[in-house]
Protein backbone atom coordinates (compact mmCIF):
# COMPACT_ATOMS: atom_id res chain seq x y z
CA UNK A 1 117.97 126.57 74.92
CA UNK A 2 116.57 130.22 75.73
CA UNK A 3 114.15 131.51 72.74
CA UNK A 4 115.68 132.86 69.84
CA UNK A 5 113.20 133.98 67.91
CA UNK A 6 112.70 137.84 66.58
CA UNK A 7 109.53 137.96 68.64
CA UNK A 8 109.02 137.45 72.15
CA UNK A 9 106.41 136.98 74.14
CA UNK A 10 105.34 140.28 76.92
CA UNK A 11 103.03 140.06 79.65
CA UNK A 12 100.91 143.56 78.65
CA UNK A 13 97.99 142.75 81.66
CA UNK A 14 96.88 139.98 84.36
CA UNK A 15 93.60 140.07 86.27
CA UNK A 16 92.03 138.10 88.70
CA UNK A 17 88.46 136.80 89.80
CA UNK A 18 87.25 135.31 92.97
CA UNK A 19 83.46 134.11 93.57
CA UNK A 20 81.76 135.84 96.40
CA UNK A 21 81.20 133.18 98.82
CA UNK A 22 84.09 132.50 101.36
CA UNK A 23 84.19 129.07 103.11
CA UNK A 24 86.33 129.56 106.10
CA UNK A 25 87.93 126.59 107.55
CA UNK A 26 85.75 126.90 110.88
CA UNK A 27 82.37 126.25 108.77
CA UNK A 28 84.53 123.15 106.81
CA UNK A 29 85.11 121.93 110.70
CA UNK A 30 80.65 121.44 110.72
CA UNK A 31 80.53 119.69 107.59
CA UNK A 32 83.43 117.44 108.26
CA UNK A 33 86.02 116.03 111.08
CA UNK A 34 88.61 118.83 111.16
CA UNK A 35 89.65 121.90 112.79
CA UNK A 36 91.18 125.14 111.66
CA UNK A 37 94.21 124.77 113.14
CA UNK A 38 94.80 120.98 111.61
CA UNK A 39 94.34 122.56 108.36
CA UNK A 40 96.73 125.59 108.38
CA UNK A 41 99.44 123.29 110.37
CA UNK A 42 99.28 121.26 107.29
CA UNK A 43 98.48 123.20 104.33
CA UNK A 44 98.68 126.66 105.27
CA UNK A 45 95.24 127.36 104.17
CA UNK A 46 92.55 129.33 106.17
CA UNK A 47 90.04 130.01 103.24
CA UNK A 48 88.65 129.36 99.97
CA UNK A 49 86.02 131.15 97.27
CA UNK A 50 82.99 128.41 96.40
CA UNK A 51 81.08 129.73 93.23
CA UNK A 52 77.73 130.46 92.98
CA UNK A 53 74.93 128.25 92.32
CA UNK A 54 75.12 128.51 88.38
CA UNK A 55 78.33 130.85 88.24
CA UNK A 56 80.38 128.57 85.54
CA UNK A 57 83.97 128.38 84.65
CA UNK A 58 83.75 129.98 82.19
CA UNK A 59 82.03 133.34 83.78
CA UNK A 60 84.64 133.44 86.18
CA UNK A 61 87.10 133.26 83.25
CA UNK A 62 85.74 135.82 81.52
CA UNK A 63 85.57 138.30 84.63
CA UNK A 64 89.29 138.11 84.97
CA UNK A 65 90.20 138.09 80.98
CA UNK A 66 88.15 141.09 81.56
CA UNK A 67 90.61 142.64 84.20
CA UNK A 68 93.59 141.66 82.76
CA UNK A 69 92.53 143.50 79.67
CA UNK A 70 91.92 146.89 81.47
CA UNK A 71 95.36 146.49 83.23
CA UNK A 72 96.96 145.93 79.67
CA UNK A 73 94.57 148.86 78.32
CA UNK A 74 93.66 146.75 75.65
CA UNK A 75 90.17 145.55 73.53
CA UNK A 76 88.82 142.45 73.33
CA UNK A 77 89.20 142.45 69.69
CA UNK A 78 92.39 143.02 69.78
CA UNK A 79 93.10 139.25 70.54
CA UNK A 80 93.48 137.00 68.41
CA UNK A 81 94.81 134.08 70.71
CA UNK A 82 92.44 132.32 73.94
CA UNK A 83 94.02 129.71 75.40
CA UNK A 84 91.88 128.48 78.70
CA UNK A 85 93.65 126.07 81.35
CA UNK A 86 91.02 123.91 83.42
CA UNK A 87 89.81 120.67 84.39
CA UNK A 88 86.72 121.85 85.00
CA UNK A 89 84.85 122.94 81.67
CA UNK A 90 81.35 124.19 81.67
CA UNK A 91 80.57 121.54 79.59
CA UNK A 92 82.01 118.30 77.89
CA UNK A 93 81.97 120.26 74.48
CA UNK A 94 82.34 122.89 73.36
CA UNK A 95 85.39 124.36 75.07
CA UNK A 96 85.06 126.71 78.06
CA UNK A 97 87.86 128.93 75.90
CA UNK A 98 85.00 129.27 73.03
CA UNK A 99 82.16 130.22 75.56
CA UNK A 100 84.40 133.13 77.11
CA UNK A 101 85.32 134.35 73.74
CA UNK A 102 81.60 134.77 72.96
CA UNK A 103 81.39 136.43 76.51
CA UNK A 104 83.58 138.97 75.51
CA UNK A 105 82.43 139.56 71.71
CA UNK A 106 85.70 138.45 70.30
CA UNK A 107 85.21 136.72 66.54
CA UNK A 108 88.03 136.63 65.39
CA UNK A 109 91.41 134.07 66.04
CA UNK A 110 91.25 130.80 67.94
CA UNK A 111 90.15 129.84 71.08
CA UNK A 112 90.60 126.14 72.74
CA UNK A 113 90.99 124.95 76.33
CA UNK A 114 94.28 122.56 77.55
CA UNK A 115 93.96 120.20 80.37
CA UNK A 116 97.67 119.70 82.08
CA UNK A 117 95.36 119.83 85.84
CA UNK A 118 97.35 122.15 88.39
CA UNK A 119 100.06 122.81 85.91
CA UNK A 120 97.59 124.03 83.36
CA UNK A 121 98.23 127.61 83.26
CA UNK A 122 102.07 127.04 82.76
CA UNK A 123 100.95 125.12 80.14
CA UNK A 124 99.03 127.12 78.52
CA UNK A 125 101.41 130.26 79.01
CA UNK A 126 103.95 128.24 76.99
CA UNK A 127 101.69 126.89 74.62
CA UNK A 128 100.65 130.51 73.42
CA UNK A 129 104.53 131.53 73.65
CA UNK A 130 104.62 128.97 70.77
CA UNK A 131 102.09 130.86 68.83
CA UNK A 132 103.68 134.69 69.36
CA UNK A 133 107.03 133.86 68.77
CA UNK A 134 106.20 131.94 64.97
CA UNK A 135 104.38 135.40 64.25
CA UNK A 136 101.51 133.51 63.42
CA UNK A 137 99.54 135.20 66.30
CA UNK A 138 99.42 139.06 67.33
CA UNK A 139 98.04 138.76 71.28
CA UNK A 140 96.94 136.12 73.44
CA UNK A 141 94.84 135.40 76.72
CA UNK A 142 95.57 133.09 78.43
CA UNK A 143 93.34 132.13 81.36
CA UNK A 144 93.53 129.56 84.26
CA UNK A 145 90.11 129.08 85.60
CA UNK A 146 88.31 126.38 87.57
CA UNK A 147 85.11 125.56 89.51
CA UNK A 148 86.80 122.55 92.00
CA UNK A 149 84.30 122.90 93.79
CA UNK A 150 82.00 120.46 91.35
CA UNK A 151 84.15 117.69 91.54
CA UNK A 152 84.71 117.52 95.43
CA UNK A 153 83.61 115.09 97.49
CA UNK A 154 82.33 117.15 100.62
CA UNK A 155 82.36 113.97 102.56
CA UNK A 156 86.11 113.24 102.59
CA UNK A 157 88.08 115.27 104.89
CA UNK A 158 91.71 114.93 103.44
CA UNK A 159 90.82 116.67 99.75
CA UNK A 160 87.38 119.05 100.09
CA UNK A 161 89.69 120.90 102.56
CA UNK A 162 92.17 121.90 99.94
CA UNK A 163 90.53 123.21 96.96
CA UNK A 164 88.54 126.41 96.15
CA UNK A 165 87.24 128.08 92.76
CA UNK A 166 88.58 131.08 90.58
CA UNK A 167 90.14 132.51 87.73
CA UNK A 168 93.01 134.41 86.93
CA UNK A 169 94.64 135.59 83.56
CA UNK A 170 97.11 137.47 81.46
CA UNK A 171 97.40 138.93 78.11
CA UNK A 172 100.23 138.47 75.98
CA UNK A 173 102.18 139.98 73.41
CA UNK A 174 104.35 139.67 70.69
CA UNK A 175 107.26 142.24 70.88
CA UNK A 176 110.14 142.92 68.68
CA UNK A 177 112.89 141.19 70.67
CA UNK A 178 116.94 141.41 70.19
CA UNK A 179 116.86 137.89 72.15
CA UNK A 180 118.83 139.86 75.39
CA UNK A 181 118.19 138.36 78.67
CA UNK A 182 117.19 142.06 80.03
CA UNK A 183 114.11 142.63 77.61
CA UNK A 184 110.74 141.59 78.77
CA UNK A 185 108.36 138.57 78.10
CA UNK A 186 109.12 135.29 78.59
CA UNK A 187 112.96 133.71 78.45
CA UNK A 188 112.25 130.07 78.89
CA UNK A 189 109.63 127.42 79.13
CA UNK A 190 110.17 123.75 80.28
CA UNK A 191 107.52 120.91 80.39
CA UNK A 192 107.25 117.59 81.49
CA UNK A 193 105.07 115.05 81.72
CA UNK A 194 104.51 110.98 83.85
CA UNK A 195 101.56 109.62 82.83
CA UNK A 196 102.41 106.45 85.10
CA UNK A 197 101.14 108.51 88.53
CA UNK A 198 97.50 108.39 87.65
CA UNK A 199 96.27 106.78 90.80
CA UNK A 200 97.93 109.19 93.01
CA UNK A 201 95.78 112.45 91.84
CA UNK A 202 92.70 111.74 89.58
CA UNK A 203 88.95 112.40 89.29
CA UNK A 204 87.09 108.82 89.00
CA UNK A 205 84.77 109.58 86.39
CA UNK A 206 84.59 110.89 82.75
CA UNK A 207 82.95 110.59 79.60
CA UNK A 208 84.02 108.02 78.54
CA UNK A 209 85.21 105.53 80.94
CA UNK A 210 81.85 105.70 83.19
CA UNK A 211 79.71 108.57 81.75
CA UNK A 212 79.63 110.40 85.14
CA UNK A 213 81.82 113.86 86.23
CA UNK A 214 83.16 111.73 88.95
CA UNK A 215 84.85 113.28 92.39
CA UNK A 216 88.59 114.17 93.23
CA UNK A 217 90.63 111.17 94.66
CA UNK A 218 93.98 111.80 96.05
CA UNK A 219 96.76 109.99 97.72
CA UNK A 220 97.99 113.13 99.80
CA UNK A 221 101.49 111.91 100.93
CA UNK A 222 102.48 110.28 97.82
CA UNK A 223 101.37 113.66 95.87
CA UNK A 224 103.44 115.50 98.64
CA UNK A 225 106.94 113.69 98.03
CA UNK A 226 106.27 113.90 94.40
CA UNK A 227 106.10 117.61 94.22
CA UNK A 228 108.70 118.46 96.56
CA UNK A 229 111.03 115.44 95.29
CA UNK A 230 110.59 115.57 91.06
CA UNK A 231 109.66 118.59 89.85
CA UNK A 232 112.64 121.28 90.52
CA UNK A 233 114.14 119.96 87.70
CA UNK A 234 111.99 122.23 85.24
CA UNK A 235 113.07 125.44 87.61
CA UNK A 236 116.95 124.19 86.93
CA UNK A 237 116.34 123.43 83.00
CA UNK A 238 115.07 127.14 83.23
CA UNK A 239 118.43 128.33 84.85
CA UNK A 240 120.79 126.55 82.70
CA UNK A 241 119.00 127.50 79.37
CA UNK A 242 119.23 130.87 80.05
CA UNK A 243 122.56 131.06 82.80
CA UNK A 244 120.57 132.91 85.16
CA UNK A 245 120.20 131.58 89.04
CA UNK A 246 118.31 131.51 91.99
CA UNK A 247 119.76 134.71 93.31
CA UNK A 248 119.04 136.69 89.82
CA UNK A 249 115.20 136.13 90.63
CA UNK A 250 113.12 138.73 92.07
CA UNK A 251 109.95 136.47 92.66
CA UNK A 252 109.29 132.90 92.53
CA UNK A 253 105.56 132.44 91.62
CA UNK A 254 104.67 128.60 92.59
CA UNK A 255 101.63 126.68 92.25
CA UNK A 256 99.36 127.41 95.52
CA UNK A 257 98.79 123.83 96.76
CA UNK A 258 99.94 123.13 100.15
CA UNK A 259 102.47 125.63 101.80
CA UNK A 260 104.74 122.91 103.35
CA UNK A 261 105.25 122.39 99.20
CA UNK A 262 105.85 126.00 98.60
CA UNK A 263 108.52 126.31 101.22
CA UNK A 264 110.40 123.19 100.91
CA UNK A 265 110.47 123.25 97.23
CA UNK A 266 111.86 127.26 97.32
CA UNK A 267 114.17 125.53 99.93
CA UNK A 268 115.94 123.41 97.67
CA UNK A 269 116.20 125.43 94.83
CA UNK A 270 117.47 127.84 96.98
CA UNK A 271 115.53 130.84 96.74
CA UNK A 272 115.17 132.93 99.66
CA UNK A 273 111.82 133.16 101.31
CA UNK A 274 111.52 136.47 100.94
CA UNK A 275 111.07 135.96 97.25
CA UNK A 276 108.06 133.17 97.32
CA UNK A 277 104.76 134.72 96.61
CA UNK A 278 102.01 133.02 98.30
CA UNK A 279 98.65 133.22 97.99
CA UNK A 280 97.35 129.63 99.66
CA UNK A 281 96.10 131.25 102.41
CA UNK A 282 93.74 132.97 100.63
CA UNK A 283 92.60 130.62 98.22
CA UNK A 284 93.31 127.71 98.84
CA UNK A 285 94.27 125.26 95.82
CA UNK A 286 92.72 126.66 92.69
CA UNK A 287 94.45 124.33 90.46
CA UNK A 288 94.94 126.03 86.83
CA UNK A 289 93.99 129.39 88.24
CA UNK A 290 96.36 129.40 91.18
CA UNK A 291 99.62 130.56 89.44
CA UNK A 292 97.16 133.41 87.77
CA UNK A 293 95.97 134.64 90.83
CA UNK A 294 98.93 134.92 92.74
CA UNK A 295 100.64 136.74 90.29
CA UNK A 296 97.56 139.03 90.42
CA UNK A 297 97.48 139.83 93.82
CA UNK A 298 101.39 140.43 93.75
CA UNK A 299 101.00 142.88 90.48
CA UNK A 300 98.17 144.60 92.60
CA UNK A 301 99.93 144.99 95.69
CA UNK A 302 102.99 146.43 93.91
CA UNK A 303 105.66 143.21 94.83
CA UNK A 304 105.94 142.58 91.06
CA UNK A 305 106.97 145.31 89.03
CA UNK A 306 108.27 146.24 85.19
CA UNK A 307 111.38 144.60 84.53
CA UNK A 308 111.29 141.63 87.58
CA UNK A 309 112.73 138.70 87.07
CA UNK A 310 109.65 135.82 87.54
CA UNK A 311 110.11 132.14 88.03
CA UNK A 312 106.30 130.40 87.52
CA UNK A 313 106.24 126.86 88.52
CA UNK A 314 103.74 124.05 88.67
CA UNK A 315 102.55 120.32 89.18
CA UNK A 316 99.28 118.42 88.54
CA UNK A 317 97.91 115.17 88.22
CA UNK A 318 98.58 113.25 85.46
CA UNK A 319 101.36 114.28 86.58
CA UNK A 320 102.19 117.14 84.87
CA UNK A 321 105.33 119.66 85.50
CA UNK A 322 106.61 123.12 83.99
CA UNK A 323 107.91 126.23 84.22
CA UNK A 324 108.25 129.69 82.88
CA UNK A 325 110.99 132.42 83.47
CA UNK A 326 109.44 135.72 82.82
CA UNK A 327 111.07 138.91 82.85
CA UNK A 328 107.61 141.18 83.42
């Protein structure tokens, strides 16, 4: 069913922040056995941001809450809401959503984190679409960010290729709504969840089980036919709780993994190419910040504008699935 609720939930800002440091796929070919061009044949990625030598999660977080509140002209006390997607807190407690709410001298309201992996911002967008629309909650942030980077192991060539660090995020609002199909903020939000894939996209270490961070492991083709093969489903719940299509879309927003993903899962839900932003290039996969970012650099570079129709999709380990039809 599409929301009908008296509020709903408007994306005021989104911002964006990328660590200095660049890793090009040329100085990954020194470290490890690979090449450029075996890299963007099968991911599409050329290059990544690494953060700094003590530049946290959290920092980067806060640098693009920061952003996303200029674009939405807003104060930092003036939310009341954090929610922070990652998998890679600064610390085991307290949450990385707590630390950037100090950062930016917010004291009032809530702030946690929510682990969903890649699909972690979705998440987290629908989570605090929860909050707006019961009114108990004015305006939110909500913030992918992640520091991959920490969890790689630089010695195997088939995952410390894919994944780079950053943050993106977006403030939120609740808005009168009439519950039409034309107003802006979010229309629809769809989440699913297999906790049965485990061994096919997992870090090997936690707190509890051995006491250590641990490093990504990943069974690439088995994550591949998974992504392309199960998770449209949340993009078609989208359509048929609100009757809209493919072809009423303006821009398809997907999670930045692997472009071979990107295009064959835009593919079958048929949504023309020339509506799929991409960012993978750029980034490479920046796992709860990646559907963040993109959206960033396509509100920057003018693609998105008031009133588009925006289709955000994503999948993680675990694994994890959603999506969210936003009209911005």
């Amino acid at each position: 069913m599409p929301h009908s609720s008296k509020f709903r939930s408007v994306v005021r800002g989104v911002g964006a922040y990328l660590p200095e440091k660049i890793l090009t796929n040329k100085e990954l070919a020194e470290l490890v056995d690979t090449s450029d061009e075996w890299i963007v044949q099968r991911t599409g990625i050329k290059e990544r941001h690494i953060a700094a030598k003590g530049e946290t999660t959290s920092m980067l977080g806060a640098r693009a809450a920061r952003a996303a509140l200029a674009e939405a002209d807003l104060k930092a006390e003036e939310i009341d809401l954090i929610i922070v997607a990652t998998s890679t807190p600064d610390w085991t407690f307290p949450s990385t959503a707590t630390q950037i709410q100090a950062e930016l001298g917010i004291h009032q309201g809530v702030a946690f984190d929510l682990q969903a992996v890649c699909s972690g911002f979705v998440f987290a967008l629908a989570t605090a679409d929860k909050f707006l629309r019961s009114g108990s909650h004015k305006r939110a942030l909500v913030i992918g960010a992640e520091t991959f980077s920490r969890i790689i192991d630089w010695s195997d060539r088939t995952t410390c290729v894919l994944f780079g660090d950053g943050a993106g995020a977006v403030v939120v609002e609740a808005v009168a709504s009439q519950g039409d199909m034309n107003e802006r903020g979010i229309l629809t939000t769809h989440l699913r969840s297999d906790g049965r894939h485990r061994s096919k996209l997992h870090v090997d270490g936690g707190p509890s089980a051995t006491q250590t961070v641990g490093h990504l492991r990943m069974e690439g083709k088995e994550v591949f036919r998974f992504a392309v093969g199960q998770v449209t489903d949340v993009v078609k719940d989208a359509f048929a709780a609100t009757g809209l299509t493919a072809n009423d879309l303006n821009w398809f927003v997907p999670h930045q993994a692997n472009r071979r993903i990107i295009d064959m899962s835009a593919h079958k839900l048929g949504i023309a190419p020339e509506k799929v932003i991409a960012t993978v290039h750029l980034h490479g996969n920046t796992s709860a910040a990646s559907v963040p970012l993109a959206l960033s650099v396509a509100r920057q570079d003018g693609r998105i504008k008031n009133g588009d129709l925006v289709m955000l999709e994503a999948v993680g380990g675990g694994f994890t699935w959603g999506s969210a039809l936003v009209r911005w």
